[in-house]
C-alpha atoms as a PDB file:
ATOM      1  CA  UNK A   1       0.000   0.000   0.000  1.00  0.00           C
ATOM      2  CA  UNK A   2       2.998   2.446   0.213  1.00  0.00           C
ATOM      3  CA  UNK A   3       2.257   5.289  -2.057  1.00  0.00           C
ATOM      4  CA  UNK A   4       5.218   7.414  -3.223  1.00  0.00           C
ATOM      5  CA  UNK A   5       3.690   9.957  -5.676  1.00  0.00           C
ATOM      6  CA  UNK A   6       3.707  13.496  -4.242  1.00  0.00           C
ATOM      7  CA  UNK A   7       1.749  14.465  -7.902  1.00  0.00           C
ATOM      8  CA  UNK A   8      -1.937  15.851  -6.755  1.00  0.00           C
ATOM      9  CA  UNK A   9      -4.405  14.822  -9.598  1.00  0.00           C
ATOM     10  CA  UNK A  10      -6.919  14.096  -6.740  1.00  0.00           C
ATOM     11  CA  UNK A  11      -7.871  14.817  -3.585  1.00  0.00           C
ATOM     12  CA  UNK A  12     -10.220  12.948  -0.995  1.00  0.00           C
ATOM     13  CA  UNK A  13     -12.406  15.291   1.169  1.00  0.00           C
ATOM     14  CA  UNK A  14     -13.624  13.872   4.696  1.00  0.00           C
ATOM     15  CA  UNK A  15     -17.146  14.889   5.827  1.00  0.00           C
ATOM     16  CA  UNK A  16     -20.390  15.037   7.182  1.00  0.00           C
ATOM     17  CA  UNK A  17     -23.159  13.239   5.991  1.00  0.00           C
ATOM     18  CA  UNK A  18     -25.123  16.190   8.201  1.00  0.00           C
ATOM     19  CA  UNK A  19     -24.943  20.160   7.583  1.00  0.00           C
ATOM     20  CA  UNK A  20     -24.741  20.468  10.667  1.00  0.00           C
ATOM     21  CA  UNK A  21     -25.656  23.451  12.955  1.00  0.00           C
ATOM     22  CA  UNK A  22     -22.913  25.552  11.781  1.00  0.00           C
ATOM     23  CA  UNK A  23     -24.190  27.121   8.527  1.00  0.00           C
ATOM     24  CA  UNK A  24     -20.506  28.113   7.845  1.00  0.00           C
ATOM     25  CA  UNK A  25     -19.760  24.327   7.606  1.00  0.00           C
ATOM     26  CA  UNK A  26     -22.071  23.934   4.523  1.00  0.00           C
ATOM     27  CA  UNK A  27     -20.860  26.642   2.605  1.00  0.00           C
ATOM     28  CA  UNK A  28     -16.804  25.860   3.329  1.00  0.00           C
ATOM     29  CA  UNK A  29     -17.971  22.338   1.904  1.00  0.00           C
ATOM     30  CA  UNK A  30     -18.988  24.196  -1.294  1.00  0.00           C
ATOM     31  CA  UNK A  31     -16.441  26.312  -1.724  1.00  0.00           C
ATOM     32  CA  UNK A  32     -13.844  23.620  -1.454  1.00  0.00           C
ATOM     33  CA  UNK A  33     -15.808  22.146  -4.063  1.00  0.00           C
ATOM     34  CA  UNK A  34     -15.725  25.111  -6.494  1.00  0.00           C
ATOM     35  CA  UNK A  35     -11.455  25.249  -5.525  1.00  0.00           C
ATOM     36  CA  UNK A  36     -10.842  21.665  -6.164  1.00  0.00           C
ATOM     37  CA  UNK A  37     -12.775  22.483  -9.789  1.00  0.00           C
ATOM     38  CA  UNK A  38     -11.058  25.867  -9.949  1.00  0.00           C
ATOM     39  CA  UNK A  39      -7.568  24.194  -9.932  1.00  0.00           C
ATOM     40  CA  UNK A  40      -8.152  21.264 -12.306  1.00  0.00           C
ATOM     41  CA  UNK A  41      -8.308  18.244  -9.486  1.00  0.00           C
ATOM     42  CA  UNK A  42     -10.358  15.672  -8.996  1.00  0.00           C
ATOM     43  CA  UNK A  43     -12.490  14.935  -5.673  1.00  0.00           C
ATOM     44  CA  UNK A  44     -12.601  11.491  -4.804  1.00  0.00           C
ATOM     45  CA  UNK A  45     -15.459  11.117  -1.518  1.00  0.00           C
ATOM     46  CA  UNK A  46     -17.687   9.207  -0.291  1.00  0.00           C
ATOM     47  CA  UNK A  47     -20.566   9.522  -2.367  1.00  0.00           C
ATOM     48  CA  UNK A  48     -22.923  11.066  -0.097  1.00  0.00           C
ATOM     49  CA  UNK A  49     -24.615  13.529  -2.090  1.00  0.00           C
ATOM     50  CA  UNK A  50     -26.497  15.014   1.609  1.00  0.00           C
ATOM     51  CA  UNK A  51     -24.649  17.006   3.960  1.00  0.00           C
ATOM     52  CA  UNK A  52     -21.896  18.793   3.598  1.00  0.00           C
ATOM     53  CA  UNK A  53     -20.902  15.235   1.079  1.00  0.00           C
ATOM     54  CA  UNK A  54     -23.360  16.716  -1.306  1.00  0.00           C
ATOM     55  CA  UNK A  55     -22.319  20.108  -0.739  1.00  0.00           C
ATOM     56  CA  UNK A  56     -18.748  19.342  -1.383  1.00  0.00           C
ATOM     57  CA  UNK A  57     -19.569  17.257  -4.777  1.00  0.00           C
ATOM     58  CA  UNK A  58     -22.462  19.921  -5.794  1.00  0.00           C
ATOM     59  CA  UNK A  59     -19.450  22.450  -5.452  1.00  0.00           C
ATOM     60  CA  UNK A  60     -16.782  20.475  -7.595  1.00  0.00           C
ATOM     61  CA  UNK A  61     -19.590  19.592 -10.701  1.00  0.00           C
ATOM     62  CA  UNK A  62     -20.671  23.233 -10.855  1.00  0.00           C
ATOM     63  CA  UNK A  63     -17.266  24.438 -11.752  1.00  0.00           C
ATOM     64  CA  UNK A  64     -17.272  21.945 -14.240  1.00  0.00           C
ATOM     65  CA  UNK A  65     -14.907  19.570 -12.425  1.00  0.00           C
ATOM     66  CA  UNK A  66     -14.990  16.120 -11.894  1.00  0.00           C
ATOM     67  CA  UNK A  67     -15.994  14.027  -8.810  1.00  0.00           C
ATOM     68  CA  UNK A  68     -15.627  10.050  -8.022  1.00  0.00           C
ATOM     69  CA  UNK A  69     -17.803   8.994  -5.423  1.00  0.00           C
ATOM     70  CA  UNK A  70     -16.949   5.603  -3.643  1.00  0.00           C
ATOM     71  CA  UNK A  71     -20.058   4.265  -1.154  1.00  0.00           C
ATOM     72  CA  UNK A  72     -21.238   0.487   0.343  1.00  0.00           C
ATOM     73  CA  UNK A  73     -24.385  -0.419  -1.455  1.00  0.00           C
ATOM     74  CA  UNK A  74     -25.892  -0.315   2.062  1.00  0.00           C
ATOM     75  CA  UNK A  75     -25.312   3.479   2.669  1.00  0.00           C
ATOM     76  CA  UNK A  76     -26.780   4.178  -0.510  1.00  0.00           C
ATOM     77  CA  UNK A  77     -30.248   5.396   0.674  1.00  0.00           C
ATOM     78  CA  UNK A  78     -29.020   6.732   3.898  1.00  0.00           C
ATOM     79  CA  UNK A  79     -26.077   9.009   2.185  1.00  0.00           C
ATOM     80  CA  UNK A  80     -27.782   9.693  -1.236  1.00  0.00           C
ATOM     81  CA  UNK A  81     -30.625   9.387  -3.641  1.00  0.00           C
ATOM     82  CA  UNK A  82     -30.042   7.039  -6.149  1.00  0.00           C
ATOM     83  CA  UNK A  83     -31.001   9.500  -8.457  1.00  0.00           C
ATOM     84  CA  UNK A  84     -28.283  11.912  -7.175  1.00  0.00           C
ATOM     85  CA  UNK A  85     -25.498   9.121  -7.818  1.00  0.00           C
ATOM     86  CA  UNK A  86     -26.424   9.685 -11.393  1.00  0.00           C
ATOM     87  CA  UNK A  87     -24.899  13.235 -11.337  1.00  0.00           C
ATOM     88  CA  UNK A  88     -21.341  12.325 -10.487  1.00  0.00           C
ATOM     89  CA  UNK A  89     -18.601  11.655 -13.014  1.00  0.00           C
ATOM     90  CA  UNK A  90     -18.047   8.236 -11.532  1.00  0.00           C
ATOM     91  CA  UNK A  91     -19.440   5.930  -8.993  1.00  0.00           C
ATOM     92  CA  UNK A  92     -17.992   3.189  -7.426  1.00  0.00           C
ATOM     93  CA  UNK A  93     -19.870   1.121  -5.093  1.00  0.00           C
ATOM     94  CA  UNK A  94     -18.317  -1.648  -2.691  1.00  0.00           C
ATOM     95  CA  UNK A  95     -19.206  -4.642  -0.921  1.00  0.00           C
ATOM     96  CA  UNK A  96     -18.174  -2.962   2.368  1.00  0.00           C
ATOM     97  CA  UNK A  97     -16.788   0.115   4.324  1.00  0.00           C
ATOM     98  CA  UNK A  98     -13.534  -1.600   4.286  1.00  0.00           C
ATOM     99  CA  UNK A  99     -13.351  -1.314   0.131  1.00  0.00           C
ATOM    100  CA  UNK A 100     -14.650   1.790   0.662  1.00  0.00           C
ATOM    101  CA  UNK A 101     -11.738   3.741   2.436  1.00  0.00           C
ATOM    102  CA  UNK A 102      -8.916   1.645   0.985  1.00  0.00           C
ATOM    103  CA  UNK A 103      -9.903   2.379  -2.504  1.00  0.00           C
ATOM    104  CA  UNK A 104     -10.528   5.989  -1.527  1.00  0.00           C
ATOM    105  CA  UNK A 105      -7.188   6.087  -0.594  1.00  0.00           C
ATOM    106  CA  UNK A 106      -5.945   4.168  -3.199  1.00  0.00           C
ATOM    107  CA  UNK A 107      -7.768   6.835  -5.755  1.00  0.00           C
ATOM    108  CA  UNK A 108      -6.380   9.975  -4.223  1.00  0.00           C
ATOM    109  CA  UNK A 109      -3.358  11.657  -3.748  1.00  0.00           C
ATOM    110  CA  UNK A 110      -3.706  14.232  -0.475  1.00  0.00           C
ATOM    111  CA  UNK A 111      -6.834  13.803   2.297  1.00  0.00           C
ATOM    112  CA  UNK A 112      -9.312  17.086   3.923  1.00  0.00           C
ATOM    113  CA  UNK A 113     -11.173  16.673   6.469  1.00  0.00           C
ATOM    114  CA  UNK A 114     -14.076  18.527   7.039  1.00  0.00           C
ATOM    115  CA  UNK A 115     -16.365  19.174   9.793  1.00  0.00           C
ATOM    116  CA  UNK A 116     -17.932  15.762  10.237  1.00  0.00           C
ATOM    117  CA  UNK A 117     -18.675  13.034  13.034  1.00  0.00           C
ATOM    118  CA  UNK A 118     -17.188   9.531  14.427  1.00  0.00           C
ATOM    119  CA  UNK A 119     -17.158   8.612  10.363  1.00  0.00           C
ATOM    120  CA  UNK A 120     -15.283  11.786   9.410  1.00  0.00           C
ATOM    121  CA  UNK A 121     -13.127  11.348  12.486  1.00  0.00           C
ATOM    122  CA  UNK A 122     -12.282   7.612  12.268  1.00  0.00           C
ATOM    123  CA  UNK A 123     -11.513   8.044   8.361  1.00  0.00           C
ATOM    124  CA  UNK A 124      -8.563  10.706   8.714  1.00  0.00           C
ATOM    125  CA  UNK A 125      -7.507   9.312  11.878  1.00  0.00           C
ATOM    126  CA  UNK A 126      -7.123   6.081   9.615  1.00  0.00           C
ATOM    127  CA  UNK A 127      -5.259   8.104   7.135  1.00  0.00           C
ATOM    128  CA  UNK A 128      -3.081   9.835  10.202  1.00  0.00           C
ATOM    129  CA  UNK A 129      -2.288   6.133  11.562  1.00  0.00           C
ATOM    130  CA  UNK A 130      -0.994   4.336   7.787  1.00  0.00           C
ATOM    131  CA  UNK A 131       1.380   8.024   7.848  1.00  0.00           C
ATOM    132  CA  UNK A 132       2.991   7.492  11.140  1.00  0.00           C
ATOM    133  CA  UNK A 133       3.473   3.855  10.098  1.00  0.00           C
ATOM    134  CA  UNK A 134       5.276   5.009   7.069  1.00  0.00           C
ATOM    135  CA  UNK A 135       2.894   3.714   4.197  1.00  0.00           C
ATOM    136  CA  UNK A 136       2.219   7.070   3.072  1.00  0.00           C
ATOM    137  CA  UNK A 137       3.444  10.452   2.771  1.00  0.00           C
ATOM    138  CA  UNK A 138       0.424  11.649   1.082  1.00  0.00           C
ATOM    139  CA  UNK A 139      -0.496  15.703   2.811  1.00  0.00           C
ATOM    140  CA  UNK A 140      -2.984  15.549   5.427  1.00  0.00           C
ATOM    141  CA  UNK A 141      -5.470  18.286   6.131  1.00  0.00           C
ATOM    142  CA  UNK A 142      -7.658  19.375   8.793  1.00  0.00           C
ATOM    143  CA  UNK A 143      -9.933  22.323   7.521  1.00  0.00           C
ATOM    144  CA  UNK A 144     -10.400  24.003  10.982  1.00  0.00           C
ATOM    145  CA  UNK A 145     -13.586  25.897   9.604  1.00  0.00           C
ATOM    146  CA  UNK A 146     -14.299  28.364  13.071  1.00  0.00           C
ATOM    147  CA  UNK A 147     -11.918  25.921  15.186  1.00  0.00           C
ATOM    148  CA  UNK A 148     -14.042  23.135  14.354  1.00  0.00           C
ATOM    149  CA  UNK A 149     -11.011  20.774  14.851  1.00  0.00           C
ATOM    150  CA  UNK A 150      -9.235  22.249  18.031  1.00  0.00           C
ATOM    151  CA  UNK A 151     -10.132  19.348  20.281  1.00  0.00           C
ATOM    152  CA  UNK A 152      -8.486  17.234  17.944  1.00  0.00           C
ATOM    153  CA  UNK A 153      -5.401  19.438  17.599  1.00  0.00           C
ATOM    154  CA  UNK A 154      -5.601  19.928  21.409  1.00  0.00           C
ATOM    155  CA  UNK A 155      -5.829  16.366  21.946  1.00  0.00           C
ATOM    156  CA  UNK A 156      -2.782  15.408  19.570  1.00  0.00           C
ATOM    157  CA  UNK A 157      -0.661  17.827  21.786  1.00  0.00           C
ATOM    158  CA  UNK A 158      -1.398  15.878  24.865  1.00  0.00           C
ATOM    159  CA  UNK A 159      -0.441  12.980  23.296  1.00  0.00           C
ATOM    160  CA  UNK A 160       2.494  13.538  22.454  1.00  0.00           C
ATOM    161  CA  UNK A 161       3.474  15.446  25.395  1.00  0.00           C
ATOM    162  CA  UNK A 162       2.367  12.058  26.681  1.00  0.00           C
ATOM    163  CA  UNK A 163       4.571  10.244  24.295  1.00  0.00           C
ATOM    164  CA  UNK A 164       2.490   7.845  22.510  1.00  0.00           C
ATOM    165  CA  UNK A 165       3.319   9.901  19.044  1.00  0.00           C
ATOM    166  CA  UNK A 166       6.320   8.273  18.838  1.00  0.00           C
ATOM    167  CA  UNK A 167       6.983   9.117  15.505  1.00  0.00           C
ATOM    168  CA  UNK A 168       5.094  12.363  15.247  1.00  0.00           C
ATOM    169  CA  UNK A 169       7.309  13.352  12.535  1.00  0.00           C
ATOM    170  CA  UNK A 170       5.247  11.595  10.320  1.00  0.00           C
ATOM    171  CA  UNK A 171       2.121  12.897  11.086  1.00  0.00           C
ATOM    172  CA  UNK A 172       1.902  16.298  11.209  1.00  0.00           C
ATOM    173  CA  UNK A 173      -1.283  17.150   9.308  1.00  0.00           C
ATOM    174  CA  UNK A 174      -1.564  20.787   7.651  1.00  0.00           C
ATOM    175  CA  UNK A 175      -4.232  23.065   9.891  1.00  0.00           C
ATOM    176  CA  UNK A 176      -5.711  25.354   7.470  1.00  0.00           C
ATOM    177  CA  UNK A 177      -8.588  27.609   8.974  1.00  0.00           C
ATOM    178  CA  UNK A 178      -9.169  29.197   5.388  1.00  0.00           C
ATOM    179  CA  UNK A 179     -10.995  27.176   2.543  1.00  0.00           C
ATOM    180  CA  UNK A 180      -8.761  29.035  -0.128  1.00  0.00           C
ATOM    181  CA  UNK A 181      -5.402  28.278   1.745  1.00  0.00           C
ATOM    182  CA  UNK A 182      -6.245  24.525   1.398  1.00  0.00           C
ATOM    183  CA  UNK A 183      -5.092  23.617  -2.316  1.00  0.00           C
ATOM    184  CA  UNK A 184      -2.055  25.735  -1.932  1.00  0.00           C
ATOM    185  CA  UNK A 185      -0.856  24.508   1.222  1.00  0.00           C
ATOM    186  CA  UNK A 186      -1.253  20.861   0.009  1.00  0.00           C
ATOM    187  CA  UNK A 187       0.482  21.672  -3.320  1.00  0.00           C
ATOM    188  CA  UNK A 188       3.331  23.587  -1.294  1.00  0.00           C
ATOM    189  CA  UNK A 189       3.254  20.107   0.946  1.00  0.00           C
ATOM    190  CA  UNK A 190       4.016  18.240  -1.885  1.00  0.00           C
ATOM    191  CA  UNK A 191       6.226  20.567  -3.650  1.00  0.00           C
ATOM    192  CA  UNK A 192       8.508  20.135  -0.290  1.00  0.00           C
ATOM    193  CA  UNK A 193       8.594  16.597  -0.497  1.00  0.00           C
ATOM    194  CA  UNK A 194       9.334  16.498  -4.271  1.00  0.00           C
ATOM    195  CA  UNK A 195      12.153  18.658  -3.234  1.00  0.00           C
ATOM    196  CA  UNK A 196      13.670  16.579  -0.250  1.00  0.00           C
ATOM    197  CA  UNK A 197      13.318  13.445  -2.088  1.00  0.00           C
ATOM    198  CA  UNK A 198      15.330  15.033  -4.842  1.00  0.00           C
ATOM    199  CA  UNK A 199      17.871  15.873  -2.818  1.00  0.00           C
ATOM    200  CA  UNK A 200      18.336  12.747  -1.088  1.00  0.00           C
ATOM    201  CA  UNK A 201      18.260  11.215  -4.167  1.00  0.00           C
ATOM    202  CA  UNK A 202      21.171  13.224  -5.537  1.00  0.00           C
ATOM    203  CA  UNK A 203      23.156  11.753  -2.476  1.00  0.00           C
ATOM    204  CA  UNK A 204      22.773   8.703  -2.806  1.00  0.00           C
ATOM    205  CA  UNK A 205      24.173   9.162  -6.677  1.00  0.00           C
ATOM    206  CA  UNK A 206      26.705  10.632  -5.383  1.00  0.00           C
ATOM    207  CA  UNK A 207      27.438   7.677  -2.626  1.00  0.00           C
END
């Protein structure tokens, strides 16, 4: 599973099925949307087209961009209308919620997270875990829309003050409060990385 591309043709948003009570929430899913389209990427999700899902995909095919959604046949009804599914530029449906996040992640090249529940939560945490482990180094992003994710950030602090991050080098996910700083600061992430690979691989030609 070890993914060594830092090339973004795609990125995977993490959300809520739910608007949630934070109208802000809604409209930071759409306008991540329109700035995925905006810069020529692909959003790979999971197929909800209610919530801030939909709002995110909605966002995406009105700029004209295009949007893989990736959902268990038994979410279908509860995430989206059938009828909905028929709007996206490519549907994949899977046995099981298992298929579902490792072909997301197989499909995508960085990961945003959203404000979302224990789904949206246990997905980048997922994503957080394969890093540290060192089968990725795909950027990570929590979209802090109004601090929305400070009790995670909080909570990461504490611990590794704690030490249980014992390689916290490798996950140190990008906190980006802005929608618009999002796409830059995972293209600058990978930019970096293209960078320090090329490096080390100039000294190991020179070994």
């Amino acid at each position: 599973m070890t993914e060594q591309s830092v090339s973004i043709r795609s990125i995977c948003v993490y959300c809520g099925s739910r608007p949630g009570r934070d109208h802000s929430h809604m409209a930071a899913g759409r306008a991540l949307g329109r700035e995925i389209a905006e810069y020529g990427l692909r959003l790979v999700y999971g197929g909800g087209t209610k919530g801030i899902m939909g709002a995110v995909a909605s966002g995406v095919l009105s700029g004209g961009g295009q949007v893989t959604g990736i959902i268990p046949e038994f979410l279908i009804d509860m995430e989206a209308t059938r009828h909905s599914l028929g709007q996206l530029n490519e549907l994949i449906v899977t046995p099981d919620m298992h298929a579902r996040k490792h072909t997301m992640f197989e499909r995508s090249d960085a990961f945003v997270a959203l404000p979302g529940g224990i789904g949206t939560l246990e997905e980048i945490v997922e994503i957080m875990t394969w890093a540290q482990l060192g089968r990725h180094e795909k950027p990570m992003v929590f979209a802090n829309i109004n601090g929305f994710w400070d009790p995670m950030m909080e909570l990461m602090r504490h611990m590794t003050e704690e030490g249980f991050l014992h390689t916290a080098h490798r996950v140190q996910p990008l906190v980006v409060d802005d929608v618009a700083g999002i796409i830059p600061a995972i293209m600058a992430q990978a930019a970096q990385l293209a960078a320090d690979r090329g490096g080390e691989d100039e000294v190991i030609s020179k070994m």
